[in-house]
C-alpha atoms as a PDB file:
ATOM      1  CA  UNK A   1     -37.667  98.962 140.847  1.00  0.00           C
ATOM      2  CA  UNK A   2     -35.544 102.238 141.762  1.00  0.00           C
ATOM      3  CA  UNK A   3     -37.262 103.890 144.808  1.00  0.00           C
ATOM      4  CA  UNK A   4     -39.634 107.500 144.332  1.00  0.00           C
ATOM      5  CA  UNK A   5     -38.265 109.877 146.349  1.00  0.00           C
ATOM      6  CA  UNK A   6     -41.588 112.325 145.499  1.00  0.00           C
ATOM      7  CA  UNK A   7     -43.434 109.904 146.860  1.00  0.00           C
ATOM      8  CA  UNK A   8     -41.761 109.010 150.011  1.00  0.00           C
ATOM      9  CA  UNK A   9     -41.620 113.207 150.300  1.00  0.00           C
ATOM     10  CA  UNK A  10     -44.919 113.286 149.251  1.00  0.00           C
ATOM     11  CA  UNK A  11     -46.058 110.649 152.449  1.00  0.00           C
ATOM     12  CA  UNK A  12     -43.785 112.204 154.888  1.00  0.00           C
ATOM     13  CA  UNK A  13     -45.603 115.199 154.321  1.00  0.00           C
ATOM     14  CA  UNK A  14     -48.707 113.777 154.738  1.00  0.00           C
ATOM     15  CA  UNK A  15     -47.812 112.603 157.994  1.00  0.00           C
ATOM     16  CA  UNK A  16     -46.904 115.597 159.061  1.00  0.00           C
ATOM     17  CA  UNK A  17     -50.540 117.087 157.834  1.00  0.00           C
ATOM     18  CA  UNK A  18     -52.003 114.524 160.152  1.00  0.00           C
ATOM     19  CA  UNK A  19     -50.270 115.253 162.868  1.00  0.00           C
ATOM     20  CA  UNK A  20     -50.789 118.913 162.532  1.00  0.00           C
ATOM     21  CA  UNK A  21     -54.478 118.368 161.519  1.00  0.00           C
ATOM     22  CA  UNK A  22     -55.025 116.830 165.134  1.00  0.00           C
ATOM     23  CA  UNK A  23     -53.310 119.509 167.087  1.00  0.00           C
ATOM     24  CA  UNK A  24     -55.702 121.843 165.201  1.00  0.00           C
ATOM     25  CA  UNK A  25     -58.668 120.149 166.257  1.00  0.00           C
ATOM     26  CA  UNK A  26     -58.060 119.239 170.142  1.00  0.00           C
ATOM     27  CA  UNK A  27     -55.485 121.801 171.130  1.00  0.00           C
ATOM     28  CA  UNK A  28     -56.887 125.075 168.729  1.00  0.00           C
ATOM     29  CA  UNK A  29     -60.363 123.404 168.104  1.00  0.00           C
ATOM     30  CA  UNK A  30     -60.033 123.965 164.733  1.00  0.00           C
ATOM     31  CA  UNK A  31     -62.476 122.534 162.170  1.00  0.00           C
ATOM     32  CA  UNK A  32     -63.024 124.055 158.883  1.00  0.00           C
ATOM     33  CA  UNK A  33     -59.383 125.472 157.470  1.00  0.00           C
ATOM     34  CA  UNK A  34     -57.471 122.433 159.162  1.00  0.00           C
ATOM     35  CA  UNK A  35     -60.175 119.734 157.312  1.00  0.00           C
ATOM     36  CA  UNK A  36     -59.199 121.541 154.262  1.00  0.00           C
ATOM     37  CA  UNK A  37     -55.762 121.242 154.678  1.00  0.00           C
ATOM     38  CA  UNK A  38     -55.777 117.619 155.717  1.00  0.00           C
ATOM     39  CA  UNK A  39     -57.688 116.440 152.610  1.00  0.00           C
ATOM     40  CA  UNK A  40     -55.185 118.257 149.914  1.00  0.00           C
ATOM     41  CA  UNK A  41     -52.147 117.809 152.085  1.00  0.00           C
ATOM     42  CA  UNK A  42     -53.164 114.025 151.980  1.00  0.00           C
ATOM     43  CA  UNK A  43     -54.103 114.088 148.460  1.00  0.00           C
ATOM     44  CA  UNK A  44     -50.579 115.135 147.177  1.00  0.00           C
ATOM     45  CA  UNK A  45     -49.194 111.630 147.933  1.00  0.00           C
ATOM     46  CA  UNK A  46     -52.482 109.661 146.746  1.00  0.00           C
ATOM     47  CA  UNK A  47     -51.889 111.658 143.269  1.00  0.00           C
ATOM     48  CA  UNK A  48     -47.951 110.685 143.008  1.00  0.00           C
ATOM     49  CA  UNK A  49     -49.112 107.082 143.922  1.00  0.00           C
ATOM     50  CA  UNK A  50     -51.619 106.950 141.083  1.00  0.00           C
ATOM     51  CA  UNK A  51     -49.078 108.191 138.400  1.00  0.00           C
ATOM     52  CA  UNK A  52     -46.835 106.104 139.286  1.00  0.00           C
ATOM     53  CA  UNK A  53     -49.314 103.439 137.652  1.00  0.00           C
ATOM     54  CA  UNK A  54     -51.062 106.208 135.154  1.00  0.00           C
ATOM     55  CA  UNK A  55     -51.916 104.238 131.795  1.00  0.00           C
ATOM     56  CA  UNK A  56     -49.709 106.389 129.394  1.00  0.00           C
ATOM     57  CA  UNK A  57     -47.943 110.134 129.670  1.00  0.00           C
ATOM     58  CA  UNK A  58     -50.521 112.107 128.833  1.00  0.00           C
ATOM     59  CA  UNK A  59     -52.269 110.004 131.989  1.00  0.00           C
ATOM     60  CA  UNK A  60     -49.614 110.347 134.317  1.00  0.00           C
ATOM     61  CA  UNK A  61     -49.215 114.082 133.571  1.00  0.00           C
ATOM     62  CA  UNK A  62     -52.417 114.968 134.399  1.00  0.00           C
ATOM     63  CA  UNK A  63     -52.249 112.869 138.126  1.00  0.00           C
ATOM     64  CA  UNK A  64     -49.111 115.043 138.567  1.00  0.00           C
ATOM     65  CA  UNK A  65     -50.837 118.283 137.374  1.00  0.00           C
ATOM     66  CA  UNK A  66     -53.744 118.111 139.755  1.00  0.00           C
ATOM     67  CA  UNK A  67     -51.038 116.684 142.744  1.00  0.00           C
ATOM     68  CA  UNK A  68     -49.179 120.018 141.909  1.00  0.00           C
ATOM     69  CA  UNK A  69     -52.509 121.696 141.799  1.00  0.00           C
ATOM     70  CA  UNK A  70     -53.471 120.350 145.722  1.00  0.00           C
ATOM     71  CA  UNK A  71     -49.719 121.264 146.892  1.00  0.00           C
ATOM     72  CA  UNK A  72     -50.846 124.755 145.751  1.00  0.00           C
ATOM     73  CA  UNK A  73     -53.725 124.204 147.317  1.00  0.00           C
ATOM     74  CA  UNK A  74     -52.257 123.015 150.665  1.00  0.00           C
ATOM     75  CA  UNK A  75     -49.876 126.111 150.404  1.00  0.00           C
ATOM     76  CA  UNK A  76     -52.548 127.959 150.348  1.00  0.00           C
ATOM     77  CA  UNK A  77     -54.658 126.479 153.541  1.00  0.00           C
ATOM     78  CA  UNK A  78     -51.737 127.102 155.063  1.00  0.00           C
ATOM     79  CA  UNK A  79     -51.179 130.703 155.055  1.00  0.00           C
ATOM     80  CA  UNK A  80     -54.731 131.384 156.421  1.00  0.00           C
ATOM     81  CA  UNK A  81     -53.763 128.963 159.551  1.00  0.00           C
ATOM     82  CA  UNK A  82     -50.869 130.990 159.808  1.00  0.00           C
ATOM     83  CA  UNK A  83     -52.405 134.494 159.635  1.00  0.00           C
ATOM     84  CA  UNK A  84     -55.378 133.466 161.362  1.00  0.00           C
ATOM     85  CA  UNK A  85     -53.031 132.728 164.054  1.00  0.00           C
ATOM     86  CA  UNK A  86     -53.822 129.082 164.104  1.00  0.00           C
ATOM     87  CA  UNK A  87     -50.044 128.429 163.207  1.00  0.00           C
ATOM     88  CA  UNK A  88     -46.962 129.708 164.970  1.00  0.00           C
ATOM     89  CA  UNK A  89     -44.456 131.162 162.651  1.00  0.00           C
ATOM     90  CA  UNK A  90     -41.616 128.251 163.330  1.00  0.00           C
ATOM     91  CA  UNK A  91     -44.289 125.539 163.157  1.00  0.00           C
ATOM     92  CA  UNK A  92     -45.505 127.249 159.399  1.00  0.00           C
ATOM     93  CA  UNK A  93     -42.107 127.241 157.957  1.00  0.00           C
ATOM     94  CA  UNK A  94     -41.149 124.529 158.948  1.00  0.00           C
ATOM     95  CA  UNK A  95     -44.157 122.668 157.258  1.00  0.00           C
ATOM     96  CA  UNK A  96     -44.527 125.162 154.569  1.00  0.00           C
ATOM     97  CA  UNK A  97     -40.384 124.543 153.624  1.00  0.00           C
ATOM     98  CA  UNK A  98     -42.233 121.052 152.744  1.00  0.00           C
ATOM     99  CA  UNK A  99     -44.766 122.423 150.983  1.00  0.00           C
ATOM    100  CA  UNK A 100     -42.931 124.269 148.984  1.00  0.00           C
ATOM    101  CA  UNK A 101     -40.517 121.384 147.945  1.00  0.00           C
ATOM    102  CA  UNK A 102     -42.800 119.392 147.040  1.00  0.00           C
ATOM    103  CA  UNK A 103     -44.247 122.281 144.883  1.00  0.00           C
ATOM    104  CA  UNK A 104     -41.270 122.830 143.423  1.00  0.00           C
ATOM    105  CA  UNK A 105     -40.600 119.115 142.355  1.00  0.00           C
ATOM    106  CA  UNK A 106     -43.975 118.444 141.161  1.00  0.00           C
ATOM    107  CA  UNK A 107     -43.786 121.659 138.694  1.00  0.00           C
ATOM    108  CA  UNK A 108     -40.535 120.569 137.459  1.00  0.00           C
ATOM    109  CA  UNK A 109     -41.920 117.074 136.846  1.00  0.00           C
ATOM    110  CA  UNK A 110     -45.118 118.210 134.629  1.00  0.00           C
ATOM    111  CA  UNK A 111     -42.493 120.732 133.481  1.00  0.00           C
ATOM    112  CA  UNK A 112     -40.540 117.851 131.679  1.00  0.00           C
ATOM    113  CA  UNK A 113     -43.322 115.445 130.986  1.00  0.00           C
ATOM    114  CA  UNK A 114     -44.795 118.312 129.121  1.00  0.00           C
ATOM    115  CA  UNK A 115     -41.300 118.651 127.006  1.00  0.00           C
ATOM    116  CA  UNK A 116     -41.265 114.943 126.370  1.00  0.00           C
ATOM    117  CA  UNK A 117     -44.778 114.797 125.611  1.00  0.00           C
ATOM    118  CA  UNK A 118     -44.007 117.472 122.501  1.00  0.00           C
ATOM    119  CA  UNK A 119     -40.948 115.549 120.965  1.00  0.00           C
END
């Protein structure tokens, strides 16, 4: 079986959620945006795991579609920590460089499942 490199992105960034999820609740105290960000920052990698074992295309497009949808999501969650000054401005890009590659594979993925599904 060749290895997934979304998903070992996908759980790497997860990790990194984690992490950053308890910072924002001892050191910032932190509850609302950062529980928000830990459940679709988490979710991303549950998705990816779940196509990988999707019962036909159409299947494992959607599971990519909605892990796409919570990397938006996650993108998203993390803005407001970062302009609610929750977030440092290295700490965001640094996370948010993730982010955004993982949004960036995930749309090219549905991208050319949706192709293949046409043909």
């Amino acid at each position: 079986m060749k290895e997934n490199i979304t998903s070992k992105k996908s759980i790497a960034f997860a990790v990194k959620i984690i992490n950053l999820y308890k910072i924002l609740v001892a050191d910032k105290k932190e509850f609302v945006l950062s529980k928000q960000l830990l459940r679709s920052g988490t979710a991303i990698g549950a998705l990816i795991r779940e196509a990988e074992h999707a019962e036909s295309k159409a299947d494992f497009l959607h599971k990519m579609n909605i892990a796409l949808k919570e990397a938006n999501e996650t993108d998203y969650w993390l803005l407001l920590l970062k302009e609610g000054d929750f977030l440092n401005a290295k700490k965001y890009e640094e996370i948010n460089n993730d982010c955004t590659e993982l949004i960036r594979i995930l749309a090219s993925i549905v991208k050319t499942t949706k192709a293949n599904l046409k043909r």
